[in-house]
PDB file of N, CA and C in Angstrom:
ATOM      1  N   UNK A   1      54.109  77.267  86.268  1.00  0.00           N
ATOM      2  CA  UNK A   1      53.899  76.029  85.538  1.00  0.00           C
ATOM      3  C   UNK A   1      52.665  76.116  84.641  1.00  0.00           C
ATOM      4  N   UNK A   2      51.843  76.730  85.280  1.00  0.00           N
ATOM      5  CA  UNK A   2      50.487  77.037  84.498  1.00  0.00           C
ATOM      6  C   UNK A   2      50.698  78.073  83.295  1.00  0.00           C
ATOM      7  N   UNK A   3      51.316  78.721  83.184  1.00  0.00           N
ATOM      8  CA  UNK A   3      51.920  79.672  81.873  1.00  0.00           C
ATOM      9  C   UNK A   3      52.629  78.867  81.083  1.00  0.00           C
ATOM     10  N   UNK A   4      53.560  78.274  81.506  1.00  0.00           N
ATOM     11  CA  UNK A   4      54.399  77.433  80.332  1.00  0.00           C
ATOM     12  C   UNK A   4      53.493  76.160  79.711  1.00  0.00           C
ATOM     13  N   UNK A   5      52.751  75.952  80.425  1.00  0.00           N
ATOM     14  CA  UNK A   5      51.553  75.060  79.735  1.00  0.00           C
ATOM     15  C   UNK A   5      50.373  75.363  79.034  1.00  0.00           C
ATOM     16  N   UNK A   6      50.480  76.587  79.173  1.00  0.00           N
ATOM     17  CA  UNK A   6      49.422  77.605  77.954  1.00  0.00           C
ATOM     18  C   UNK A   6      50.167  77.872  76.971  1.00  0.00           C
ATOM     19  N   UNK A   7      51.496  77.993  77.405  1.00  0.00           N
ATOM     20  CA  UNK A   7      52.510  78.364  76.081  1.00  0.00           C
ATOM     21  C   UNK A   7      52.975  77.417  75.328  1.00  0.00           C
ATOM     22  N   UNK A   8      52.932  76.075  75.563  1.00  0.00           N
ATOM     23  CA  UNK A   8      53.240  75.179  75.137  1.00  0.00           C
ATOM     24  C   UNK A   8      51.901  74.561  74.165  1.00  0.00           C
ATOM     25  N   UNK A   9      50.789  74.810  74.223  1.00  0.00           N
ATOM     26  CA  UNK A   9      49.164  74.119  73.970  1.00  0.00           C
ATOM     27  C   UNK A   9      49.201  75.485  72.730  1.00  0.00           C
ATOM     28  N   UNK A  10      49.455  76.400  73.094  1.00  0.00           N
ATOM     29  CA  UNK A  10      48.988  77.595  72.131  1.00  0.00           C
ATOM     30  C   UNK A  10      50.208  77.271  70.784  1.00  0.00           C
ATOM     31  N   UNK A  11      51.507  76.960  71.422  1.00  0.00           N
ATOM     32  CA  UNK A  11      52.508  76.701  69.953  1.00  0.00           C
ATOM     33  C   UNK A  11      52.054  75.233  69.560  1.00  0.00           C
ATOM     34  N   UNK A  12      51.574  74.219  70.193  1.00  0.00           N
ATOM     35  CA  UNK A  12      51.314  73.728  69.263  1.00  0.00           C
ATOM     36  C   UNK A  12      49.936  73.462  68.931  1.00  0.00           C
ATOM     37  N   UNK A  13      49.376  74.220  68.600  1.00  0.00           N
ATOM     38  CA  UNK A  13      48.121  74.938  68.341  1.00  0.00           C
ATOM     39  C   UNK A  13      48.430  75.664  66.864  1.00  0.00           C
ATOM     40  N   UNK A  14      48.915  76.050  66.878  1.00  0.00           N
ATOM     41  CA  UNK A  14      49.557  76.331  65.591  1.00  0.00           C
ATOM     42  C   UNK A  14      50.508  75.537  64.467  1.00  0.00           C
ATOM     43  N   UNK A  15      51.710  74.734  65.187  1.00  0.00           N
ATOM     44  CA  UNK A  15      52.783  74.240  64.898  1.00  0.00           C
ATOM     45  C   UNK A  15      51.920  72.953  63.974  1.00  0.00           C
ATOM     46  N   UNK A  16      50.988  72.113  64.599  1.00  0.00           N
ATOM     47  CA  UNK A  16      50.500  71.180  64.240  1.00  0.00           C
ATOM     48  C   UNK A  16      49.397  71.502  62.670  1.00  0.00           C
ATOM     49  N   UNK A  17      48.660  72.647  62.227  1.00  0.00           N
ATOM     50  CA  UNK A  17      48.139  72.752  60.912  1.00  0.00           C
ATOM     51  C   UNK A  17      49.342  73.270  60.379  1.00  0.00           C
ATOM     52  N   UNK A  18      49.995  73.619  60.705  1.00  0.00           N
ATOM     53  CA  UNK A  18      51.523  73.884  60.044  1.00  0.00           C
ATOM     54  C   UNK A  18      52.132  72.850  59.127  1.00  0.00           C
ATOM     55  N   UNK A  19      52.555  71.987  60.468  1.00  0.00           N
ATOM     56  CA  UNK A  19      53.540  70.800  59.852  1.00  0.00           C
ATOM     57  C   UNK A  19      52.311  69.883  58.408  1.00  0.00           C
ATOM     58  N   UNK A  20      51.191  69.832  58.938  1.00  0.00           N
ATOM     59  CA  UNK A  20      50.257  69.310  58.111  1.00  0.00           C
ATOM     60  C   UNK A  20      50.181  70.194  56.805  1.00  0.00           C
ATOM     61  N   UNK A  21      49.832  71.097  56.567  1.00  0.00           N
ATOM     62  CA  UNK A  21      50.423  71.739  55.420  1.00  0.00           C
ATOM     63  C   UNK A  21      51.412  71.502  54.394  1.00  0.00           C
ATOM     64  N   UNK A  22      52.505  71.858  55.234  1.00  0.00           N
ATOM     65  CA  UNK A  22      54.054  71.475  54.835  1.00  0.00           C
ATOM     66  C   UNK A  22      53.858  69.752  54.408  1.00  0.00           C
ATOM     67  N   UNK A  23      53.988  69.100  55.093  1.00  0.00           N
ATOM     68  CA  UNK A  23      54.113  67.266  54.396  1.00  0.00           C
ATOM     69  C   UNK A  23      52.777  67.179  53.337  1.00  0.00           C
ATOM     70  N   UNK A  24      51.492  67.659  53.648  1.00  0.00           N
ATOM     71  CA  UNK A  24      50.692  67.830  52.164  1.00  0.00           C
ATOM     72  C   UNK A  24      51.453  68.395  50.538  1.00  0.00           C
ATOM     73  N   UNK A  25      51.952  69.746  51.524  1.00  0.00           N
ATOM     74  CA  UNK A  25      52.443  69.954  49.912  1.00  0.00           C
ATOM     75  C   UNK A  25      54.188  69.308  49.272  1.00  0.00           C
ATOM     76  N   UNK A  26      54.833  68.258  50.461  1.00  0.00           N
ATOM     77  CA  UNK A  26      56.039  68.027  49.948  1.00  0.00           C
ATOM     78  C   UNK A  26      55.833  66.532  49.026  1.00  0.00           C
ATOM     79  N   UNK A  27      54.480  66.330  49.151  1.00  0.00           N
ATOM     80  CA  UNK A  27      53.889  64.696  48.375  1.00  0.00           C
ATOM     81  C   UNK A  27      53.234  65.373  47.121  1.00  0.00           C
ATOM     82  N   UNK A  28      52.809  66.260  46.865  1.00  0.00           N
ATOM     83  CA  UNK A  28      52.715  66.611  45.133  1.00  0.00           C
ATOM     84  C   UNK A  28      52.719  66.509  44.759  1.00  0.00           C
ATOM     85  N   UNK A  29      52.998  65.736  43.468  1.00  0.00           N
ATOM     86  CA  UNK A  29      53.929  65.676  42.340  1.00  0.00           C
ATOM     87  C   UNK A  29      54.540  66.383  41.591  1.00  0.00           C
ATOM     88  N   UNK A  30      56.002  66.890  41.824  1.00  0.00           N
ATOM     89  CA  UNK A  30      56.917  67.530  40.884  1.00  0.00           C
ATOM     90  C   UNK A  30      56.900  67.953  39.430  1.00  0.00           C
ATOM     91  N   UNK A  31      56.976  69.360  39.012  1.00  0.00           N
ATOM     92  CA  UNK A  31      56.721  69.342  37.925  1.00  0.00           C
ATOM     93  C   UNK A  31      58.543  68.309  36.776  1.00  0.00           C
ATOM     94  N   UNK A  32      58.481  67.904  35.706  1.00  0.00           N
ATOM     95  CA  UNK A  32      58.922  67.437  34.617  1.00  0.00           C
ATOM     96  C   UNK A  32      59.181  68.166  33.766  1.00  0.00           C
ATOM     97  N   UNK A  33      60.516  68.239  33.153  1.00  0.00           N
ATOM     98  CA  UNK A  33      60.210  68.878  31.825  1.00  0.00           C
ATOM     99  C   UNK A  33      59.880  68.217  30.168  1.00  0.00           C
ATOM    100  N   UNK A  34      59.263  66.993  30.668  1.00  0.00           N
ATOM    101  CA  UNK A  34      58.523  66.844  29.233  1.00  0.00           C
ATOM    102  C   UNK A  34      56.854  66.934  29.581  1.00  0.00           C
ATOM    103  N   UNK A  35      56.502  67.085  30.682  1.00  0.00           N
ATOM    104  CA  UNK A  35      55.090  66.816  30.773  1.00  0.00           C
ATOM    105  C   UNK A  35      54.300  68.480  30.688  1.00  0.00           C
ATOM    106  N   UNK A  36      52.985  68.675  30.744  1.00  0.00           N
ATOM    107  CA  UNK A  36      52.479  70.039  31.293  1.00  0.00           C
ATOM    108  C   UNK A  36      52.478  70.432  32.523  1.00  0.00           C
ATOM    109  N   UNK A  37      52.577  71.772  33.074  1.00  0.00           N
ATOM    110  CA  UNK A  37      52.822  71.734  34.556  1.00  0.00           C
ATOM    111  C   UNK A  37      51.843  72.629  34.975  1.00  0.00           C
ATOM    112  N   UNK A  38      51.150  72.906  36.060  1.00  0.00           N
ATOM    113  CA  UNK A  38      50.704  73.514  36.735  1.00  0.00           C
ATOM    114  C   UNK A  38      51.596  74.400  37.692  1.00  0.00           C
ATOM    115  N   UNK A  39      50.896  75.654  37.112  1.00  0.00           N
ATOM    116  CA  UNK A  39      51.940  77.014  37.741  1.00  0.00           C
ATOM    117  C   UNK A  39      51.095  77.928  38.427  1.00  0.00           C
ATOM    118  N   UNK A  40      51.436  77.719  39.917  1.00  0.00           N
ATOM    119  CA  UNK A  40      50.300  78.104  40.545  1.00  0.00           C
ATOM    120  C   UNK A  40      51.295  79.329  41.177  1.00  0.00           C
ATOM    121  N   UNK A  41      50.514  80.487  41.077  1.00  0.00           N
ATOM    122  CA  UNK A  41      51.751  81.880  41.504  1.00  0.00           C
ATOM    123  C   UNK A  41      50.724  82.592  42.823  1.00  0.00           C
ATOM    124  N   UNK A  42      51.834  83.507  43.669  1.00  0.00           N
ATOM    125  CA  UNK A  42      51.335  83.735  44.915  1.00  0.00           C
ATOM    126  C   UNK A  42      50.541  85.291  44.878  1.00  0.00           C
ATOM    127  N   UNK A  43      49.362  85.077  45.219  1.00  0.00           N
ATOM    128  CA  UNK A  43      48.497  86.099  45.090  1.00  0.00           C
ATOM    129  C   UNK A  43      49.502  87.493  45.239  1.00  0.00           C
ATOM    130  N   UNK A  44      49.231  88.958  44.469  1.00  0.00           N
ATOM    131  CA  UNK A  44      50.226  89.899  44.239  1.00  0.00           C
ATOM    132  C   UNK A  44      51.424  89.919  43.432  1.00  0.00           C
ATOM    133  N   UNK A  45      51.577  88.766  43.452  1.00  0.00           N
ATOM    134  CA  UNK A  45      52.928  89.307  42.986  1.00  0.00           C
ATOM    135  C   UNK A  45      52.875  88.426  41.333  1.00  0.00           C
ATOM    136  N   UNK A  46      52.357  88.547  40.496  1.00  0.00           N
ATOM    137  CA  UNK A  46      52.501  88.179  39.331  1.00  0.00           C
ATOM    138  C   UNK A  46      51.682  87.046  38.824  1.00  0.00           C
ATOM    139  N   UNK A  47      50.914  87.038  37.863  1.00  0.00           N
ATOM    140  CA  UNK A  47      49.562  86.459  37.098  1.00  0.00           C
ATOM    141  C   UNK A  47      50.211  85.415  36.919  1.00  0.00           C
ATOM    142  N   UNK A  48      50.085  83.850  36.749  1.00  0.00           N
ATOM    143  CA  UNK A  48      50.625  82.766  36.498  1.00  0.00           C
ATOM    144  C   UNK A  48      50.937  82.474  34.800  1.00  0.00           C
ATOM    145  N   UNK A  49      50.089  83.271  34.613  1.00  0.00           N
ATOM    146  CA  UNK A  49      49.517  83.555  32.775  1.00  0.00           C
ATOM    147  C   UNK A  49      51.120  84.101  32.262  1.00  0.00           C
ATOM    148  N   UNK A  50      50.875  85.310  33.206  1.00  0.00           N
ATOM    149  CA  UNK A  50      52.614  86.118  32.506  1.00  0.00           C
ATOM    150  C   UNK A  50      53.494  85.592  32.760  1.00  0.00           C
ATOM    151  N   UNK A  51      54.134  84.757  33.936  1.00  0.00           N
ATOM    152  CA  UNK A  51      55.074  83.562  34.564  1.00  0.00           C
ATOM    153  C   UNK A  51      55.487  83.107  33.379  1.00  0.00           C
ATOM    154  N   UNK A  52      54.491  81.973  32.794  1.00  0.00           N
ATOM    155  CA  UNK A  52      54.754  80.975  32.116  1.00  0.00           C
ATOM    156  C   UNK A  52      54.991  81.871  30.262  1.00  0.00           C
ATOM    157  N   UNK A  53      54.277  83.311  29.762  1.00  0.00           N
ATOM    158  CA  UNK A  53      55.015  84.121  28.847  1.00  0.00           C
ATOM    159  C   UNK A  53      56.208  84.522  29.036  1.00  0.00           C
ATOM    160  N   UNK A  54      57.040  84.800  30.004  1.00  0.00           N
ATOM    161  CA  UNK A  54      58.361  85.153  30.273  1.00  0.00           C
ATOM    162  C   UNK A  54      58.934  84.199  30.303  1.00  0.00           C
ATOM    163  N   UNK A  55      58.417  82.875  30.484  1.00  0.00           N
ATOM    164  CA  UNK A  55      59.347  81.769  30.702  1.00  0.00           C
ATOM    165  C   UNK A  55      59.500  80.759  29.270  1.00  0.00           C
ATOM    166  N   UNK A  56      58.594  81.569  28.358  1.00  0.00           N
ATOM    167  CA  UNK A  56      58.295  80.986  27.225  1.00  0.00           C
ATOM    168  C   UNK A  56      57.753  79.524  27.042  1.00  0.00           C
ATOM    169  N   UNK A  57      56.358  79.669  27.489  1.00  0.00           N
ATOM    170  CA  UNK A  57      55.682  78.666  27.158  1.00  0.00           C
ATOM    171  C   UNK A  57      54.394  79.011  26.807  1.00  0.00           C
ATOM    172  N   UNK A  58      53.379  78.127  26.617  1.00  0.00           N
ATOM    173  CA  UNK A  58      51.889  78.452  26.029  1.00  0.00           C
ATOM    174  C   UNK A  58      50.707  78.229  27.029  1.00  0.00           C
ATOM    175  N   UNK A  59      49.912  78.448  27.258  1.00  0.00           N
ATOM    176  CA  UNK A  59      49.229  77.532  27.986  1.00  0.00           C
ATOM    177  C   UNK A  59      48.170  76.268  27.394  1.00  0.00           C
ATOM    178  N   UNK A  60      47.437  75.544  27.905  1.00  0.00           N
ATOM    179  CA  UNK A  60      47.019  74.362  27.609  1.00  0.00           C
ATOM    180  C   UNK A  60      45.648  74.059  28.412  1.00  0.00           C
ATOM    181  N   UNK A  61      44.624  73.981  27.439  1.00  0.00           N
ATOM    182  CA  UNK A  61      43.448  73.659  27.625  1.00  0.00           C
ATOM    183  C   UNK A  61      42.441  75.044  27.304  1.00  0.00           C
ATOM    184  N   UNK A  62      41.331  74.927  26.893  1.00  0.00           N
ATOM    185  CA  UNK A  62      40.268  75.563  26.900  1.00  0.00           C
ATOM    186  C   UNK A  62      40.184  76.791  27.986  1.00  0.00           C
ATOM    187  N   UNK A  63      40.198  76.165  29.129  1.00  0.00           N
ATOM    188  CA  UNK A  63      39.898  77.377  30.291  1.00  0.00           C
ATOM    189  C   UNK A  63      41.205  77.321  31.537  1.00  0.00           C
ATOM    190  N   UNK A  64      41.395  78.338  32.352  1.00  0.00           N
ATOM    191  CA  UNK A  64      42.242  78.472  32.483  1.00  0.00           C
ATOM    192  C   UNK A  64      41.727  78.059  34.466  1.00  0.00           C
ATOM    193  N   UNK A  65      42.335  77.103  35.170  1.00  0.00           N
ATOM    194  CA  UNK A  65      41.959  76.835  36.337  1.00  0.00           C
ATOM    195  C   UNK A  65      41.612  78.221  37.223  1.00  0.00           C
ATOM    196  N   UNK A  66      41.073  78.124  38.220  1.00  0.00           N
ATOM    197  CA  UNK A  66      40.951  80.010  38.953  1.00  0.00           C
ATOM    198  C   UNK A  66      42.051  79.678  39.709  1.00  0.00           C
ATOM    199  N   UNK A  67      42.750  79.020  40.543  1.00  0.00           N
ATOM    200  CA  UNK A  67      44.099  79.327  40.683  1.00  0.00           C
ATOM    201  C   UNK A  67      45.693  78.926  40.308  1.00  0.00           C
ATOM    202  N   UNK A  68      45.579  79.074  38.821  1.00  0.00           N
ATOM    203  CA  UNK A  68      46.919  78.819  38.641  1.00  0.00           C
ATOM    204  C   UNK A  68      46.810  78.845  37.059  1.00  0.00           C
ATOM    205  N   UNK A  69      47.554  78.071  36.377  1.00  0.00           N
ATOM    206  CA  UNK A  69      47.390  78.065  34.683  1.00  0.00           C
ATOM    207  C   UNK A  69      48.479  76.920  34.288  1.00  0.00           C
ATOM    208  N   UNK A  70      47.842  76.119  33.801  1.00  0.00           N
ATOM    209  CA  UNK A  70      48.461  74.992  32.673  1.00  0.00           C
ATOM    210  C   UNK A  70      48.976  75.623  31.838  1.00  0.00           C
ATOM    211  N   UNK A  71      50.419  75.032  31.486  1.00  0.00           N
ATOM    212  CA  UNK A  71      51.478  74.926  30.419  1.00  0.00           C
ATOM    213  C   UNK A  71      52.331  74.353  30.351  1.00  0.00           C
ATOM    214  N   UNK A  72      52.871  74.634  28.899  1.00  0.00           N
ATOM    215  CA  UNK A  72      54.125  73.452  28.500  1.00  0.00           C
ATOM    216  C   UNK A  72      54.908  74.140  27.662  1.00  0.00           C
ATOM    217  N   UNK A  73      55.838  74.218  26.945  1.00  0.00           N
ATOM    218  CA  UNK A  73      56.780  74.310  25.993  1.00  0.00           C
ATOM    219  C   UNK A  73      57.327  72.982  25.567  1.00  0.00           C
ATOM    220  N   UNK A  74      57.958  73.283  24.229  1.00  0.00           N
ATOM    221  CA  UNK A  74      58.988  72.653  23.593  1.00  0.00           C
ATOM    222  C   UNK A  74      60.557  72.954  24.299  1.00  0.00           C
ATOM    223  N   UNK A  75      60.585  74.394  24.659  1.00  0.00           N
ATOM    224  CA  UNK A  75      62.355  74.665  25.246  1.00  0.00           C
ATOM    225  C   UNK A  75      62.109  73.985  26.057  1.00  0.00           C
ATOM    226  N   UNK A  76      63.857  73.439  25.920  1.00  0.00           N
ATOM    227  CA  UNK A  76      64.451  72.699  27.232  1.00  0.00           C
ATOM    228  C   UNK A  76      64.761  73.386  28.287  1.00  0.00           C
ATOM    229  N   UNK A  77      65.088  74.346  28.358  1.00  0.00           N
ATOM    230  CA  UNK A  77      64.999  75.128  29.489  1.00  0.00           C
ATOM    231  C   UNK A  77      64.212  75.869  30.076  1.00  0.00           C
ATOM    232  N   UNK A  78      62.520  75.980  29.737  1.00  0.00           N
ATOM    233  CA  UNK A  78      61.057  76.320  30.122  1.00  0.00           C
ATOM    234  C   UNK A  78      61.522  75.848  31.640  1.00  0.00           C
ATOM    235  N   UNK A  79      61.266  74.583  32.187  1.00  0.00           N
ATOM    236  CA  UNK A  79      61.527  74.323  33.609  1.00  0.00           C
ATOM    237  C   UNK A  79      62.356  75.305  34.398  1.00  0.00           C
ATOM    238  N   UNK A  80      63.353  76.000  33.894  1.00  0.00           N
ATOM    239  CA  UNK A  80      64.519  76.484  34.813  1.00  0.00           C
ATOM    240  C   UNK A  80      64.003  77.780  34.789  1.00  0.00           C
ATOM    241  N   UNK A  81      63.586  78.476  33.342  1.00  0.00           N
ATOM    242  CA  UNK A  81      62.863  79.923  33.533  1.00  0.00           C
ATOM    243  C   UNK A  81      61.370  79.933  34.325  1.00  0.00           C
ATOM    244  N   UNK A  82      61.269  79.182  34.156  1.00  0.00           N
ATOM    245  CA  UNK A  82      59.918  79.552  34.812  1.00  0.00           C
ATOM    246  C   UNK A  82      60.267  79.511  36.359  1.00  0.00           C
ATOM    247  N   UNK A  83      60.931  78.012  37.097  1.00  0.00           N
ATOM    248  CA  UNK A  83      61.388  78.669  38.505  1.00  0.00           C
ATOM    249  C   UNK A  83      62.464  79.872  38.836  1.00  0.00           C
ATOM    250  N   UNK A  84      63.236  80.225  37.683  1.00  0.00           N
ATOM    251  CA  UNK A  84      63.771  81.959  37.798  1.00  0.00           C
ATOM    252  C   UNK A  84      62.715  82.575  38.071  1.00  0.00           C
ATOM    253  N   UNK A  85      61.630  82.911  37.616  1.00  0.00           N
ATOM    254  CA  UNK A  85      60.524  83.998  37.646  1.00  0.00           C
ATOM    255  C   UNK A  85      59.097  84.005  39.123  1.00  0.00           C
ATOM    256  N   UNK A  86      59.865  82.874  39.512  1.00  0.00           N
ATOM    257  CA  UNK A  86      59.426  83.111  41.087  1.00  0.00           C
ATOM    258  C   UNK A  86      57.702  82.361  41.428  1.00  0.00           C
ATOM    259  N   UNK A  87      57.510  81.410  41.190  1.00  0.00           N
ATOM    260  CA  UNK A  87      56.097  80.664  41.443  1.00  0.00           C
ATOM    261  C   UNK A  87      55.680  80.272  42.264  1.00  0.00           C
ATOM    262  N   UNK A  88      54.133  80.250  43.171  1.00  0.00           N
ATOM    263  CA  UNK A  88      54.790  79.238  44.659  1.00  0.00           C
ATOM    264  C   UNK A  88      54.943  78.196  44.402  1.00  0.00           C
ATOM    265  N   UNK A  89      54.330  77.077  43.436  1.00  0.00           N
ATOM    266  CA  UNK A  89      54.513  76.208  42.915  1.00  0.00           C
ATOM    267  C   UNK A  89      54.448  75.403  41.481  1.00  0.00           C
ATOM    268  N   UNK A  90      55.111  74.706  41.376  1.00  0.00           N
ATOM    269  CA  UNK A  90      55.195  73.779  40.103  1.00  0.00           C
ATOM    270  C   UNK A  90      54.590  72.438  39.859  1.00  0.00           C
ATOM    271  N   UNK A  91      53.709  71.672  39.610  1.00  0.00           N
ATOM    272  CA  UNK A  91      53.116  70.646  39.528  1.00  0.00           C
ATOM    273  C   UNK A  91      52.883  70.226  38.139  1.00  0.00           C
ATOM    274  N   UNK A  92      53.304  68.346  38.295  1.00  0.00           N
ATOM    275  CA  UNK A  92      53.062  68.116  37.117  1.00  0.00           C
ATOM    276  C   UNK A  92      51.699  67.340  36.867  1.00  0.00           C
ATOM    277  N   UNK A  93      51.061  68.250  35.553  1.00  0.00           N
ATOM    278  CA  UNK A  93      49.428  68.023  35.570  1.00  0.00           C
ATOM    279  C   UNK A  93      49.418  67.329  35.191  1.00  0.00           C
ATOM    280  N   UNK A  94      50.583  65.847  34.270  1.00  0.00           N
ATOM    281  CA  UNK A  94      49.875  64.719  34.331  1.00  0.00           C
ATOM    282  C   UNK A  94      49.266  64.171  34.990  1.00  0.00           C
ATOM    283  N   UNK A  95      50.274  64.070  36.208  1.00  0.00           N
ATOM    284  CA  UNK A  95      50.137  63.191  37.455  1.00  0.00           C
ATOM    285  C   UNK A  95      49.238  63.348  37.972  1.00  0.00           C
ATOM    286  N   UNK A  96      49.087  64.863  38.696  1.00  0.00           N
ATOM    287  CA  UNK A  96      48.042  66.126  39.605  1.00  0.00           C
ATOM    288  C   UNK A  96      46.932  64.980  39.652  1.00  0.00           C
ATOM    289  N   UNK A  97      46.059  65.126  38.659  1.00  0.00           N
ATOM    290  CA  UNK A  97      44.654  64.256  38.724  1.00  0.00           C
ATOM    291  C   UNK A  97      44.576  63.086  39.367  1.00  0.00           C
ATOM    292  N   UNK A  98      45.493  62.006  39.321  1.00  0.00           N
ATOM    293  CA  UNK A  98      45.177  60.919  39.529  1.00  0.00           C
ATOM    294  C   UNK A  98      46.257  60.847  41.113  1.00  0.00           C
ATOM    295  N   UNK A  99      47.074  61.457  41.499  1.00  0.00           N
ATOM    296  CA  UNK A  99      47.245  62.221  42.577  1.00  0.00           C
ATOM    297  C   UNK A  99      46.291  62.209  43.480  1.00  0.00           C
ATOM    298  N   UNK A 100      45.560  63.388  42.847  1.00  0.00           N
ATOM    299  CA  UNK A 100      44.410  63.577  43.760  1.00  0.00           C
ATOM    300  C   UNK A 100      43.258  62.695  44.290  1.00  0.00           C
ATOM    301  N   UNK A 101      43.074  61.436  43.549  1.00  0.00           N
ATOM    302  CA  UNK A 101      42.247  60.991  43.496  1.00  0.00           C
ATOM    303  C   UNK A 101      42.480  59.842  44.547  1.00  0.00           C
ATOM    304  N   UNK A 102      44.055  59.622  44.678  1.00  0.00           N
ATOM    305  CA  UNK A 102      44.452  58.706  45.445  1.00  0.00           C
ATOM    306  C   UNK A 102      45.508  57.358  44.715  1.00  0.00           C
ATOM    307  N   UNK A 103      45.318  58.020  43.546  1.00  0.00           N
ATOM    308  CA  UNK A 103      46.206  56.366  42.376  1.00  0.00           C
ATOM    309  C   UNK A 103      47.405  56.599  42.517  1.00  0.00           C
ATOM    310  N   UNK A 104      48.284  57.586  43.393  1.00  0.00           N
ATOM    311  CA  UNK A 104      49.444  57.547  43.611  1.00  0.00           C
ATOM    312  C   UNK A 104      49.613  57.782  45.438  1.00  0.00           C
ATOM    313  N   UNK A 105      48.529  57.425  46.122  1.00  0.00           N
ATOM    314  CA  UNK A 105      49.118  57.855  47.261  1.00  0.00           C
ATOM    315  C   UNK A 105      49.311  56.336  48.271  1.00  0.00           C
TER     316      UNK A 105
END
C-alpha cells in the first residue's frame, strides 16, 4: 500500500505542471489570417525567420522577439503554409498583448 502511494504522489507530481501547461497554452489566442502572427518554432528544428520565408510572408517590426518572429502576408493562404512547415505555435499578435495583460482573460 505504501508503494502504490508513492506511485500515485510521484505521477501526480508531474501530471499536475503538466495539465497546467497544457490549459495555459489552449487559452492563447489563435493566430487569424488577416491579423500579424507570432511564430514561435521549436528549438532545432528550424529558425522562425525561415518558417514564415517559406511560407511567404515578411516579418514586422524593428526587432525581432528572442523567441519567435512577427509576421504577416497579403496571401491567403500564408496561414495554411506556414502550419505545413511545422511551428510549435501560432499566435495572434494583435490580441497576444492585451492577452497578456489580462483584457481578455
Amino acid at each position: 500500500m505504501k508503494n502504490l502511494r508513492q506511485w500515485a504522489a510521484r505521477l501526480l507530481l508531474v501530471l499536475f505542471p503538466l495539465m497546467g501547461a497544457l490549459a495555459a497554452l489552449s487559452t492563447l489566442p489563435a493566430a487569424t489570417a488577416s491579423s500579424p502572427v507570432l511564430v514561435i518554432g521549436l528549438p532545432g528544428f528550424g529558425d522562425p525567420k525561415d518558417l514564415v520565408a517559406r511560407a511567404g510572408g515578411y516579418p514586422v517590426g524593428f526587432f525581432r522577439p528572442a523567441f519567435g518572429q512577427v509576421a504577416h502576408s497579403q496571401n491567403p493562404d500564408f496561414l495554411t503554409n506556414l502550419r505545413a512547415s511545422g511551428p510549435f505555435l501560432l499566435l495572434n499578435a494583435d490580441k497576444l498583448p492585451n492577452f497578456l495583460c489580462g483584457r481578455y482573460a
